[in-house]
C-alpha atoms as a PDB file:
ATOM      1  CA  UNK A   1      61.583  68.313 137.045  1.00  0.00           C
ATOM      2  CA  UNK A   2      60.993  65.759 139.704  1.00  0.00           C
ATOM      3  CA  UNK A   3      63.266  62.822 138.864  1.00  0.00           C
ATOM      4  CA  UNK A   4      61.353  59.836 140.222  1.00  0.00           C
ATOM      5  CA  UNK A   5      58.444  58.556 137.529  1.00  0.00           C
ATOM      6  CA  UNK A   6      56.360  55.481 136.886  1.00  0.00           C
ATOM      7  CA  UNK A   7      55.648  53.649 133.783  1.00  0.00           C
ATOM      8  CA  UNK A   8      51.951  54.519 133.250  1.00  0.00           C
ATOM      9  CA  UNK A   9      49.692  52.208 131.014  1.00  0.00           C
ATOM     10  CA  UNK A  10      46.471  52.853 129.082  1.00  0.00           C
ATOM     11  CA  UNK A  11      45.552  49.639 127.845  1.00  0.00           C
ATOM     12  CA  UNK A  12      42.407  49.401 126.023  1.00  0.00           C
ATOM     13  CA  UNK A  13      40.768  47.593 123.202  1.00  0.00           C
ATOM     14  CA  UNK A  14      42.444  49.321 120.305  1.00  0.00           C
ATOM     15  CA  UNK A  15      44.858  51.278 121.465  1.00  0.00           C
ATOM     16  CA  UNK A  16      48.105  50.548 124.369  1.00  0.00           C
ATOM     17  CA  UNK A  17      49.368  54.437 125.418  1.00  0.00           C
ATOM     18  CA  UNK A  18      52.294  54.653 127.561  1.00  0.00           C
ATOM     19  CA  UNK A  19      53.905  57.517 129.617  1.00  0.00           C
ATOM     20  CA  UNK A  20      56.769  58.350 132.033  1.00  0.00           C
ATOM     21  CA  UNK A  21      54.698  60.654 134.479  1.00  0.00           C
ATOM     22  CA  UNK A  22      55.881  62.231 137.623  1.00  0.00           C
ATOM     23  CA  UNK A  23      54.742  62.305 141.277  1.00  0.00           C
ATOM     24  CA  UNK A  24      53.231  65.759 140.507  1.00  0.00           C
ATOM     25  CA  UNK A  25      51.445  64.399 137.246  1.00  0.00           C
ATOM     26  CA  UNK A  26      53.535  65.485 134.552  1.00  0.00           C
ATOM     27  CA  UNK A  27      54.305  63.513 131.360  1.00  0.00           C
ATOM     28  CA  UNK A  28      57.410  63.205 130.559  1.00  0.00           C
ATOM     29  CA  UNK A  29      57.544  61.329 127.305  1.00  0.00           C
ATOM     30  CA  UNK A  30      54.595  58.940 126.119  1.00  0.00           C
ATOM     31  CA  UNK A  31      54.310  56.756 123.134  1.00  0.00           C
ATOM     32  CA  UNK A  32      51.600  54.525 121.724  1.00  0.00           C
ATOM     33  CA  UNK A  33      51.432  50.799 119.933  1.00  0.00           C
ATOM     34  CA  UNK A  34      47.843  49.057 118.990  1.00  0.00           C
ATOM     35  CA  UNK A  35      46.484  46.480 120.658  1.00  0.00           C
ATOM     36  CA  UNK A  36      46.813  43.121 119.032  1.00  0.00           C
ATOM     37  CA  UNK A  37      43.916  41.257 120.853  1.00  0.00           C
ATOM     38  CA  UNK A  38      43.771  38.760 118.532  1.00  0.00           C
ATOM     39  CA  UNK A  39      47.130  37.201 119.429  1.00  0.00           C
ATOM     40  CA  UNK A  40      47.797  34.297 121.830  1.00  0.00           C
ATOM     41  CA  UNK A  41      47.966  35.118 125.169  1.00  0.00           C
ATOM     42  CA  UNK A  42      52.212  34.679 125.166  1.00  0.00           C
ATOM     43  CA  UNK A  43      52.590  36.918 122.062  1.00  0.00           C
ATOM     44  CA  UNK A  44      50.333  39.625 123.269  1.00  0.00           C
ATOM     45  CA  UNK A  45      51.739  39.693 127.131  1.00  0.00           C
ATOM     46  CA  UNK A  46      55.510  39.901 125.397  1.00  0.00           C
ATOM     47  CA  UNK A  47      55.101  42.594 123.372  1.00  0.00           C
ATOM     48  CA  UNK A  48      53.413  44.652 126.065  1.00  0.00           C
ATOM     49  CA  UNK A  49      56.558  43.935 128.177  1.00  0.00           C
ATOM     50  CA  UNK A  50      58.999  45.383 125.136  1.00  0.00           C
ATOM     51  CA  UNK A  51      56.553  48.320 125.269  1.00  0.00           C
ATOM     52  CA  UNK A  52      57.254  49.129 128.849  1.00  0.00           C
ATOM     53  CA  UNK A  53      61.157  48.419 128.882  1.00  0.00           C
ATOM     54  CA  UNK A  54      61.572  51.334 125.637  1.00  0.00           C
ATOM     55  CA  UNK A  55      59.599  53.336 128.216  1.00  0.00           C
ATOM     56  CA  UNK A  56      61.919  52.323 130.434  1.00  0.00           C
ATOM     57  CA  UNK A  57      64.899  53.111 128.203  1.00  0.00           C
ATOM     58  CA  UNK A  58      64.026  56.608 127.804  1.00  0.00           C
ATOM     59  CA  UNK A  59      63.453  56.895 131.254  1.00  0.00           C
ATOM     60  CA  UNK A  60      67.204  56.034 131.859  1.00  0.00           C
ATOM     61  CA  UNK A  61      68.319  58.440 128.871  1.00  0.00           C
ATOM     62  CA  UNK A  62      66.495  61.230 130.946  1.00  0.00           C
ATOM     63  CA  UNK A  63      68.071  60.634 134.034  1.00  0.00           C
ATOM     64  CA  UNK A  64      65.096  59.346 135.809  1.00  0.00           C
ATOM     65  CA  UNK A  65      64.688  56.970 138.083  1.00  0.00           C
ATOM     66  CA  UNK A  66      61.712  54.557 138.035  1.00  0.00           C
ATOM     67  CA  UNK A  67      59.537  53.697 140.894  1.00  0.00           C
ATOM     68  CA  UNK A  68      56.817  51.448 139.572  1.00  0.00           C
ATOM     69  CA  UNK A  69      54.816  50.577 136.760  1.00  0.00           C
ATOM     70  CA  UNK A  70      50.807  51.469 136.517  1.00  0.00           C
ATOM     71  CA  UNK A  71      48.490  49.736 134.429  1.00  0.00           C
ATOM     72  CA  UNK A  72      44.803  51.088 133.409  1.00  0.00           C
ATOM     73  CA  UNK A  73      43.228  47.593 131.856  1.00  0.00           C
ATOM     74  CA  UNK A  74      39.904  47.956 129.829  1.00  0.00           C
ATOM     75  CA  UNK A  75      37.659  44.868 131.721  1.00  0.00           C
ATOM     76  CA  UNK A  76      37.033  44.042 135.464  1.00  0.00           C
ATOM     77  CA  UNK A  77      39.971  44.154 137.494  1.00  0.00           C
ATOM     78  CA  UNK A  78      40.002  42.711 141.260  1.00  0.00           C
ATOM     79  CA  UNK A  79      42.059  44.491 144.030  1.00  0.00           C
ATOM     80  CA  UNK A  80      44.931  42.212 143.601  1.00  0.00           C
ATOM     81  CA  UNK A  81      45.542  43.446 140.218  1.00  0.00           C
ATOM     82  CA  UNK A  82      43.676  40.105 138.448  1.00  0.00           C
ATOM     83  CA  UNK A  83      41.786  41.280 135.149  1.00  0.00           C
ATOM     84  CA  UNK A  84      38.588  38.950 135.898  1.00  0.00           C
ATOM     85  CA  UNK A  85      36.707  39.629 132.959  1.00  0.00           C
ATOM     86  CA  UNK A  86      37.606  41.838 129.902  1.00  0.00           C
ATOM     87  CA  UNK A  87      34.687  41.577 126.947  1.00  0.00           C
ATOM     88  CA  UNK A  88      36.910  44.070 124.665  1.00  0.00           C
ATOM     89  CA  UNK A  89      39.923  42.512 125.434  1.00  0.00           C
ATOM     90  CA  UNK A  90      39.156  38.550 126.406  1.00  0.00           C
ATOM     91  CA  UNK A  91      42.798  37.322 125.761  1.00  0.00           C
ATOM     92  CA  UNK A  92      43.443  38.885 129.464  1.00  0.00           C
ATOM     93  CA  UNK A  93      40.114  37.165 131.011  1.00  0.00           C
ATOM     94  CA  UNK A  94      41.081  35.765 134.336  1.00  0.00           C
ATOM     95  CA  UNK A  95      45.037  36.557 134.192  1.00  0.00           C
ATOM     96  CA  UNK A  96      47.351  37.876 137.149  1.00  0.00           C
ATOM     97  CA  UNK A  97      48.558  40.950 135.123  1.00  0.00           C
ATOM     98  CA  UNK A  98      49.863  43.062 138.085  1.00  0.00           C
ATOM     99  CA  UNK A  99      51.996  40.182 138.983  1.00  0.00           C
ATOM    100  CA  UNK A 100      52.889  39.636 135.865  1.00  0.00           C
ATOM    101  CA  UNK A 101      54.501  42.939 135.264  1.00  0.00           C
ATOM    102  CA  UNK A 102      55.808  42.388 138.856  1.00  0.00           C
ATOM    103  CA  UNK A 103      57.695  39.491 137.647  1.00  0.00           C
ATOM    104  CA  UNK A 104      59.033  40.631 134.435  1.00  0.00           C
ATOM    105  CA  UNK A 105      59.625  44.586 135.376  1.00  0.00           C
ATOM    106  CA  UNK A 106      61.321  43.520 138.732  1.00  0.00           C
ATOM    107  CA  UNK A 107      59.377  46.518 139.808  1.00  0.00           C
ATOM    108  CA  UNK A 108      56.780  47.469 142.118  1.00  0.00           C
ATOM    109  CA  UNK A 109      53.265  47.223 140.104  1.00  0.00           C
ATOM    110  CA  UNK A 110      49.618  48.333 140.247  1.00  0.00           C
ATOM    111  CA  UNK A 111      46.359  47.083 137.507  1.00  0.00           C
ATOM    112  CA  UNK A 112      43.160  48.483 137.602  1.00  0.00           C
ATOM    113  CA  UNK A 113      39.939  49.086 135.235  1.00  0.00           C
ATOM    114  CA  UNK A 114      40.919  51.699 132.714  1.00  0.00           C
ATOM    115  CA  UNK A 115      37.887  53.798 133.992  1.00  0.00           C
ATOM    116  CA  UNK A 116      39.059  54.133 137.336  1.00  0.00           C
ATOM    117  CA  UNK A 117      42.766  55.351 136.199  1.00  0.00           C
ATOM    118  CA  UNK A 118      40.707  57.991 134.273  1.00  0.00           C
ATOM    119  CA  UNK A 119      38.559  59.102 137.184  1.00  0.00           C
ATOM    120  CA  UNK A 120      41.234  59.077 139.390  1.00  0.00           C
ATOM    121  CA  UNK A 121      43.358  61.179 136.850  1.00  0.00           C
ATOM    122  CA  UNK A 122      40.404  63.416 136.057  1.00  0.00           C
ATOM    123  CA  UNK A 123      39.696  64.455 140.017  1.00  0.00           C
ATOM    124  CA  UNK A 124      43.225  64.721 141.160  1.00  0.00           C
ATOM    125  CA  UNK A 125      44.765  67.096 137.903  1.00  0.00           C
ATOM    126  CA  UNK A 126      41.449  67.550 135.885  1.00  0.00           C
ATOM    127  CA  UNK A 127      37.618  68.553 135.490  1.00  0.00           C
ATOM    128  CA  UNK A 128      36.959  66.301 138.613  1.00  0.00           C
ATOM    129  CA  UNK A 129      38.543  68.698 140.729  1.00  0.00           C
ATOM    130  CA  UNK A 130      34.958  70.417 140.516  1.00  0.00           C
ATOM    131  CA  UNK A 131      33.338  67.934 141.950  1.00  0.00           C
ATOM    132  CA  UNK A 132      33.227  65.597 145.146  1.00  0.00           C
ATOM    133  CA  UNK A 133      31.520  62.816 143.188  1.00  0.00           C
ATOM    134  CA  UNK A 134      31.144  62.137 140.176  1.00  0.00           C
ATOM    135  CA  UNK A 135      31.243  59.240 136.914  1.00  0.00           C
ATOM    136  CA  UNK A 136      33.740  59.597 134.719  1.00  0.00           C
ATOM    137  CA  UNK A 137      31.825  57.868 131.622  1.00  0.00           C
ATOM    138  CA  UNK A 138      34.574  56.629 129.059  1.00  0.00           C
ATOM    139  CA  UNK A 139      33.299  56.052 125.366  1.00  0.00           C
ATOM    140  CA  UNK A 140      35.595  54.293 123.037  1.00  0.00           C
ATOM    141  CA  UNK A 141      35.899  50.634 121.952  1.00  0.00           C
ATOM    142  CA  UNK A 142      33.699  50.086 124.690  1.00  0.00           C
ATOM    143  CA  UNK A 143      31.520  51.928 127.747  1.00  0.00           C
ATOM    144  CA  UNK A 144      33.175  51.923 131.004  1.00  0.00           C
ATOM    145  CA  UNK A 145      33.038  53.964 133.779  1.00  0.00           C
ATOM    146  CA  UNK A 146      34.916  55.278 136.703  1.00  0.00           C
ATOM    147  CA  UNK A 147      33.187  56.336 140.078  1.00  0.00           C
ATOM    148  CA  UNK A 148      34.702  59.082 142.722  1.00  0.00           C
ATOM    149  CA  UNK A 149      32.734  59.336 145.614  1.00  0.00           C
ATOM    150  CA  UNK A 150      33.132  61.856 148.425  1.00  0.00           C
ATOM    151  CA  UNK A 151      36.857  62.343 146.198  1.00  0.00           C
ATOM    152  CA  UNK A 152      37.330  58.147 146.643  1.00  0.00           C
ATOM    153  CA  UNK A 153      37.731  55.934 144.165  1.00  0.00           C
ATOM    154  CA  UNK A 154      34.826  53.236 144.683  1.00  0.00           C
ATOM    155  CA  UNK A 155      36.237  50.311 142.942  1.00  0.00           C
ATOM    156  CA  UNK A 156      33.129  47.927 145.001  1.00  0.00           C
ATOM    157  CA  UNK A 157      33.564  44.836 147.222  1.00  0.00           C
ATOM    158  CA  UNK A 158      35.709  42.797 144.180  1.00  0.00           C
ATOM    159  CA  UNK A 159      36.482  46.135 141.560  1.00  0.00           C
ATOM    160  CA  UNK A 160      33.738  45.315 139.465  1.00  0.00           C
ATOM    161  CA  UNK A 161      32.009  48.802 140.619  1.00  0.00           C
ATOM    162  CA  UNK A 162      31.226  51.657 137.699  1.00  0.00           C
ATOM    163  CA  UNK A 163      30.377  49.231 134.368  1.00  0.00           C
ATOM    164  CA  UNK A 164      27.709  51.521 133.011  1.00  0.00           C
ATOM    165  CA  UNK A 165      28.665  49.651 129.781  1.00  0.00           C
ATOM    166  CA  UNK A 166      26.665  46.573 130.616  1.00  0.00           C
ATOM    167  CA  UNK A 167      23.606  48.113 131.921  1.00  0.00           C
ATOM    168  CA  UNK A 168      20.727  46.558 129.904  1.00  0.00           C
ATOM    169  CA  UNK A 169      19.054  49.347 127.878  1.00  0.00           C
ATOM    170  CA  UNK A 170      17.420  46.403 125.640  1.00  0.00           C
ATOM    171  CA  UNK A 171      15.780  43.549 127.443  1.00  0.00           C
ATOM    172  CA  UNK A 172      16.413  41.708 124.165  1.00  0.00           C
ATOM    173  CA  UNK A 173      18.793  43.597 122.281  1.00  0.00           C
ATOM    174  CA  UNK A 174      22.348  43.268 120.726  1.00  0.00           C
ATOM    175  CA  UNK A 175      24.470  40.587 121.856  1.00  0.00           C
ATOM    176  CA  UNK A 176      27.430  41.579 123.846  1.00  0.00           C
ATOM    177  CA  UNK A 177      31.275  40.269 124.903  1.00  0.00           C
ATOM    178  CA  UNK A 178      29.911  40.138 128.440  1.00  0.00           C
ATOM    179  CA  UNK A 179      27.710  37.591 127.304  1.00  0.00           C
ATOM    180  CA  UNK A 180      24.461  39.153 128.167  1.00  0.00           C
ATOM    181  CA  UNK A 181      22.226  41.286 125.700  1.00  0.00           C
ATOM    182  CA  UNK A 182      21.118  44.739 125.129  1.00  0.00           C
ATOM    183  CA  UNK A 183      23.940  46.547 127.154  1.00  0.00           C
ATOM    184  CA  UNK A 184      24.522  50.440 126.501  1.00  0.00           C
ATOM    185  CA  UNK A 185      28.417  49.716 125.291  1.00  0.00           C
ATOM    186  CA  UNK A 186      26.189  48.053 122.566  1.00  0.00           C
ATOM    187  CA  UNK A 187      24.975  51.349 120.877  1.00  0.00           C
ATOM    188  CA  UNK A 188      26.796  54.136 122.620  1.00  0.00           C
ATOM    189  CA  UNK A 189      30.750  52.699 121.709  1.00  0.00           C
ATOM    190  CA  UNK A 190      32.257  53.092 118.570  1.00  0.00           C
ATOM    191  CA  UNK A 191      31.545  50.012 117.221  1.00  0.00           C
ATOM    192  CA  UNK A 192      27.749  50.213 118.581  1.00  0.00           C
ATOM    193  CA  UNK A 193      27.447  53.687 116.591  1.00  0.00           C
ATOM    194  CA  UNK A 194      28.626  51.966 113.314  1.00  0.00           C
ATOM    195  CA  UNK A 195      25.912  49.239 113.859  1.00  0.00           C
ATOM    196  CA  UNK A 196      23.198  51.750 114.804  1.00  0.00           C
ATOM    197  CA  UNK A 197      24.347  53.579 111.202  1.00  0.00           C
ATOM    198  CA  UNK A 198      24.495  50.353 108.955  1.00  0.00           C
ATOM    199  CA  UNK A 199      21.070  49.327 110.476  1.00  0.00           C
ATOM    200  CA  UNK A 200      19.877  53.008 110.161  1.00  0.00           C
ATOM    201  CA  UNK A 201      20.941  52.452 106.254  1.00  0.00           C
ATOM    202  CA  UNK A 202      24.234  54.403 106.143  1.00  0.00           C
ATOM    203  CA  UNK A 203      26.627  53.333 103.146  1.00  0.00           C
ATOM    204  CA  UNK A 204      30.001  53.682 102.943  1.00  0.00           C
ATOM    205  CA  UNK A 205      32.703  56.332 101.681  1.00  0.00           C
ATOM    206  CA  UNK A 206      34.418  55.775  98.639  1.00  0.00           C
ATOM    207  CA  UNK A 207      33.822  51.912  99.094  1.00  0.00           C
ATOM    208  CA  UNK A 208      35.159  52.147 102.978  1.00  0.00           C
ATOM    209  CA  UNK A 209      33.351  51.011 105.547  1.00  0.00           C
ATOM    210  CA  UNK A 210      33.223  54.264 108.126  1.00  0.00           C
ATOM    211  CA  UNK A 211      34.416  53.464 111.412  1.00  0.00           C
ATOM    212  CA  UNK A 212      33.060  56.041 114.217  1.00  0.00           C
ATOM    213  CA  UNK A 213      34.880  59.269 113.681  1.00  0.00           C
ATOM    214  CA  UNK A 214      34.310  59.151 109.933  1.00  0.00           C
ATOM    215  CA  UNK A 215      30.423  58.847 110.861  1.00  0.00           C
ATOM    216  CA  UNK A 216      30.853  61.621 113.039  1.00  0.00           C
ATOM    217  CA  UNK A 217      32.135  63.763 110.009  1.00  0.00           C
ATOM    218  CA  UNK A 218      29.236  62.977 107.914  1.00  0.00           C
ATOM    219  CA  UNK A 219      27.344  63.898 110.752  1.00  0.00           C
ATOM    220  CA  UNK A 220      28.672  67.581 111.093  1.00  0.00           C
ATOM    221  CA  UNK A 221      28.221  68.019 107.315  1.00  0.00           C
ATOM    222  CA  UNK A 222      24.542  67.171 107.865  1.00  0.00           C
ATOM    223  CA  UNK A 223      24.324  63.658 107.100  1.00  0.00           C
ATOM    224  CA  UNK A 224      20.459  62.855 108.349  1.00  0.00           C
ATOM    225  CA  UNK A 225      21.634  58.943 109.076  1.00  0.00           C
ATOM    226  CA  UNK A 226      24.581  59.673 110.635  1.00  0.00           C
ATOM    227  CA  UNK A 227      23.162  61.937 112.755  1.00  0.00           C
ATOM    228  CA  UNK A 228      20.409  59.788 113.454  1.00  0.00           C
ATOM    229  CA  UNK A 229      23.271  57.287 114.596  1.00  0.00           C
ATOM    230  CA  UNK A 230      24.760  59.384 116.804  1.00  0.00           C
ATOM    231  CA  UNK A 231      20.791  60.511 118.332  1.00  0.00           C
ATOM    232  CA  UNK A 232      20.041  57.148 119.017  1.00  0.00           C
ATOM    233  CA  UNK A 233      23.613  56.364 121.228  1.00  0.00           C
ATOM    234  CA  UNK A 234      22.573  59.829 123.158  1.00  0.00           C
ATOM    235  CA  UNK A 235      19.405  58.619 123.650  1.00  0.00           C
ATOM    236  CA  UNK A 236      20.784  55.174 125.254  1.00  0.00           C
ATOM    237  CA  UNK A 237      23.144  56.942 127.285  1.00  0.00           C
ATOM    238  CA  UNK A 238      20.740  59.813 128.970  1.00  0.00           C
ATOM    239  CA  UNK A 239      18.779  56.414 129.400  1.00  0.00           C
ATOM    240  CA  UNK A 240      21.632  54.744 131.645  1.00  0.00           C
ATOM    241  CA  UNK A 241      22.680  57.819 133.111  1.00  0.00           C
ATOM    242  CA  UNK A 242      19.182  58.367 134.534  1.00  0.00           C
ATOM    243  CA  UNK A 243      19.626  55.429 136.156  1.00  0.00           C
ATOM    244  CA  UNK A 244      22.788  56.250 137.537  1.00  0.00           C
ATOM    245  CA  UNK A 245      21.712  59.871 138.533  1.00  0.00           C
ATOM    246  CA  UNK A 246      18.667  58.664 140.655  1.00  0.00           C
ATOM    247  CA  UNK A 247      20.671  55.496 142.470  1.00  0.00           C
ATOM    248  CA  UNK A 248      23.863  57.935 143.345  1.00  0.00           C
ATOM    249  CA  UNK A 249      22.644  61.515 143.150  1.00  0.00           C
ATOM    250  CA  UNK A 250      26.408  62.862 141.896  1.00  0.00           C
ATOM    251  CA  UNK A 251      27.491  66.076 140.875  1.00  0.00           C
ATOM    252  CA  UNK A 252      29.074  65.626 137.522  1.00  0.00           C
ATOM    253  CA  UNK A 253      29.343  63.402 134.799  1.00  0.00           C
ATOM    254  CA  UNK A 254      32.317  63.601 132.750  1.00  0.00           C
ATOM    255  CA  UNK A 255      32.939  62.080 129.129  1.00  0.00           C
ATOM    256  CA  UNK A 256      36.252  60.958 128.668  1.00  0.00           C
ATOM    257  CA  UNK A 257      37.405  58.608 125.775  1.00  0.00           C
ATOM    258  CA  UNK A 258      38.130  58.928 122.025  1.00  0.00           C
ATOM    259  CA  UNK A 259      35.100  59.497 121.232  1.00  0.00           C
ATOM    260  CA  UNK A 260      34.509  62.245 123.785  1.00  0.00           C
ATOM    261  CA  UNK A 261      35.312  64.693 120.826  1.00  0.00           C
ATOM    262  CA  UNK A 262      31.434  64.053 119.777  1.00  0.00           C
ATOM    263  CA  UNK A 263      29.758  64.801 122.218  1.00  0.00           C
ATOM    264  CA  UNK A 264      28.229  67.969 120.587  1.00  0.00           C
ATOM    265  CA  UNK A 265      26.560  65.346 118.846  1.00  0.00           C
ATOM    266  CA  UNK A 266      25.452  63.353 121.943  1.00  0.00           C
ATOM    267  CA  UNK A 267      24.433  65.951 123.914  1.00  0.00           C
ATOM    268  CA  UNK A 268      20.910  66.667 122.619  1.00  0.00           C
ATOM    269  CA  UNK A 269      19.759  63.564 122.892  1.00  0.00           C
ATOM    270  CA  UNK A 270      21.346  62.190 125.420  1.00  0.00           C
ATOM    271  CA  UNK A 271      20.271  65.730 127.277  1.00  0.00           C
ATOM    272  CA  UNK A 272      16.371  65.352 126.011  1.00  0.00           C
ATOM    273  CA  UNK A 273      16.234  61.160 127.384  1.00  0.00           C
ATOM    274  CA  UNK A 274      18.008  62.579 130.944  1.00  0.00           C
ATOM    275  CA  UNK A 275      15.444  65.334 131.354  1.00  0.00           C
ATOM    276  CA  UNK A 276      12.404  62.948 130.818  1.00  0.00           C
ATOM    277  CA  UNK A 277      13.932  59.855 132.999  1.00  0.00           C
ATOM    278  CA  UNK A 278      15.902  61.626 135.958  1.00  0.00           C
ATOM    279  CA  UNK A 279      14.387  63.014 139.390  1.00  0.00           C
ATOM    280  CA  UNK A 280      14.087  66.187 139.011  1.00  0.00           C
ATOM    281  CA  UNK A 281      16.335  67.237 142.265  1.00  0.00           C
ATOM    282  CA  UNK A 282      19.267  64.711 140.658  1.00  0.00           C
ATOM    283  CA  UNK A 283      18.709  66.080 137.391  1.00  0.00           C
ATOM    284  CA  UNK A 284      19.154  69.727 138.218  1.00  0.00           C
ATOM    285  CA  UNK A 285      21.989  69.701 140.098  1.00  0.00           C
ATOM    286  CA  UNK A 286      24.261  67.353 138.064  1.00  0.00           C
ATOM    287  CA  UNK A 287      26.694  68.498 135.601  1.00  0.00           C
ATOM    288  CA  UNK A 288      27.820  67.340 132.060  1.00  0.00           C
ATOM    289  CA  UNK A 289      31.327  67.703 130.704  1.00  0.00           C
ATOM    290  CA  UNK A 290      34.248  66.456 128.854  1.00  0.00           C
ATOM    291  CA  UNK A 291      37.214  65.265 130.742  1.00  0.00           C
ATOM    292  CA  UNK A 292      40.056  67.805 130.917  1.00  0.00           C
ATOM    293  CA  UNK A 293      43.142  65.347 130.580  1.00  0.00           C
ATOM    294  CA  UNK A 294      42.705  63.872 127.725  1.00  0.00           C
ATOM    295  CA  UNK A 295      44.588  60.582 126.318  1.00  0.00           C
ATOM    296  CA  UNK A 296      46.664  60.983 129.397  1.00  0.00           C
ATOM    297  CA  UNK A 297      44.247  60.789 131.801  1.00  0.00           C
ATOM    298  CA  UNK A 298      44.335  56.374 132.352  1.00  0.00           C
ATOM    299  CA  UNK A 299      48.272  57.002 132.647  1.00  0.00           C
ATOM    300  CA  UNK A 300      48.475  60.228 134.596  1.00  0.00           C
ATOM    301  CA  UNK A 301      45.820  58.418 137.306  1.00  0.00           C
ATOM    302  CA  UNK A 302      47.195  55.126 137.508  1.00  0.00           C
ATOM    303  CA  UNK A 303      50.825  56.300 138.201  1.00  0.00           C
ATOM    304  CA  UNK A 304      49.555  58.853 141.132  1.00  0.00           C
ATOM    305  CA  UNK A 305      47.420  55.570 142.563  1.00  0.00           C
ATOM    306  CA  UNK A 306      50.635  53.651 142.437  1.00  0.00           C
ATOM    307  CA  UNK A 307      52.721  56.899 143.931  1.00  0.00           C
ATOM    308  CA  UNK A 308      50.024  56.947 146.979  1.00  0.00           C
ATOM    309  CA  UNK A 309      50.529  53.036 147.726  1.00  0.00           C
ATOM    310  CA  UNK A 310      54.553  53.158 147.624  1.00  0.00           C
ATOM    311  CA  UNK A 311      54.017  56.298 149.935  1.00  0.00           C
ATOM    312  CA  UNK A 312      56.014  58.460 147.660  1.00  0.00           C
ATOM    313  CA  UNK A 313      53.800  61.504 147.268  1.00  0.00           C
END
C-alpha cells in the first residue's frame, strides 16, 4: 500500500465523511460525523478540525504519512478555496476555508464544490471513465452538479460553474436558500421530495414525519402519492437536464448522491420530460447512470485534485 495519503473531506448539508485515500485512490480508513449547521460559525469550524486530526491519528497508527488535506464543500467555492455562497450550509457563506485548514492542519490544503470532488472522483476511478464529458448530477440535501469537459474539470471563470440546483424550473415557485424561487434543488432534493409528498397529501408513518428514503419505501410498495412525489422530481429534473443537454451536448449524465439509490423511481419521468424537451441529436447520444464510487467519490476526487497540485502523482 502506497504510504503517502491525504485527509479527504465530504462536507455536505447533513452529513461530514472523511477518508485517508491514497495517490492511487484507495481508502484507507473513513469515518463519518453529521453536520451541525446550526452552530456558530467557531463551534462548527472546531469540531470539523477534531474530525480531521482523529483522521489524522489513524493515519499515524498506520504508518502513513500525510501530504495534504482535501475538502469537497456543498455551496460555491472560488479558486482560492473561499466558500462564496453555500444555501445548504450558510454558516460557511463567504469564509476562507482552505486557509483555514491551512492554518490549523499546518498542512498543504485544497476546497472545492462538493460536485466537482465527485466528478472528478467519478472520471478518474469511476463511471466517468466512459465518457469525455459529462455532469455528474448529485441529489441529496440539495442539487449540485459537477461538469468534466473534454476529461477537465470546468469549475467557470470564479467556480460557480455546474449549479443545476438553482436553475429556475418555476418562474414563481418554492422559495429557495439561494434566495431566488422555483429552483430544481426545490423539488428534486430530499427535502423538495418530502414537500412535493406533503403537498401531494402524503401522511406520515406511525406518527413520523417520512424523510426521503422512507417515501421512497412507500413508493416501492406501491404507494400512489409517494410515487407521485418521486414522478414529479423526475419530471423537474428531465426538465433541467434538457436544458443542460441542448447548451453542452455531453455524453453522460451520472447520478451520484444519497439519494441516487432511487433513481429507478426517477427514471421514468425524468426519462419521458427529457425525450419531449431535448434535441433530438443531444438526446440520443447521451447516457444516464448512477455514479460508480459511491459515498467515496467527494473524498476519493478531492484528494487526487490535491495529489495533482503538490505534483505527487
Amino acid at each position: 500500500m502506497n504510504k503517502t495519503v491525504v485527509i479527504g473531506i465530504d462536507l455536505g448539508g447533513t452529513n461530514c465523511r472523511g477518508a485517508l485515500v491514497t495517490q492511487n485512490g484507495q481508502v484507507c480508513a473513513q469515518c463519518s460525523i453529521q453536520t451541525d449547521s446550526a452552530a456558530d460559525l467557531a463551534s462548527f469550524l472546531e469540531r470539523l478540525t477534531t474530525f480531521c486530526g482523529e483522521l489524522r491519528s489513524t493515519a499515524a497508527e498506520q504508518g502513513l504519512s500525510i501530504a495534504g488535506v482535501a475538502c469537497g464543500a456543498a455551496g460555491i467555492v472560488d479558486p482560492s478555496g473561499k466558500v462564496r455562497s453555500a444555501p445548504n450550509l450558510q454558516i460557511l457563506n463567504n469564509f476562507e476555508l482552505q486557509g483555514h485548514l491551512q492554518r490549523k492542519l499546518n498542512l498543504p490544503a485544497l476546497v472545492i464544490n462538493d460536485a466537482n470532488a465527485i466528478a472528478w472522483g467519478e472520471a478518474r476511478y469511476g463511471r466517468g471513465q466512459d465518457f469525455d464529458s459529462f455532469l455528474t448530477l448529485t441529489l441529496g440535501t440539495g442539487v449540485g452538479g459537477g461538469l468534466i469537459l473534454q476529461r477537465r474539470l470546468w469549475q467557470g471563470a470564479f467556480g460557480g460553474a455546474g449549479e443545476i440546483g438553482h436553475l429556475a424550473v418555476e418562474a414563481k415557485g418554492r422559495p429557495c436558500g439561494c434566495g431566488s424561487h422555483g429552483c430544481l434543488e426545490q423539488y428534486a432534493s430530499g427535502p423538495g421530495i418530502q414537500q412535493n409528498f406533503q403537498e401531494l397529501g402524503g401522511g406520515t408513518e406511525g406518527g413520523e414525519t417520512l424523510d426521503s428514503i422512507g417515501i421512497a419505501r412507500l413508493a416501492r410498495r406501491g404507494d400512489p402519492v409517494a410515487q407521485s412525489a418521486f414522478d414529479l422530481a423526475g419530471r423537474y429534473l428531465g426538465q433541467g437536464i434538457a436544458g443542460v443537454a441542448n447548451l453542452l451536448n455531453l455524453e453522460g449524465i451520472l447520478f451520484a448522491g444519497g439519494l441516487s439509490g432511487c433513481f429507478d423511481l426517477l427514471q421514468p419521468s425524468l426519462e419521458q420530460e427529457l425525450d419531449r424537451r431535448a434535441f433530438a441529436v443531444n438526446r440520443q447520444q447521451l447516457q444516464l447512470a448512477v455514479a460508480r464510487l459511491g459515498e467515496k467519490a467527494g473524498m476519493i476526487g478531492a484528494s487526487s485534485l490535491l495529489f495533482d497540485h503538490l505534483g505527487l502523482r
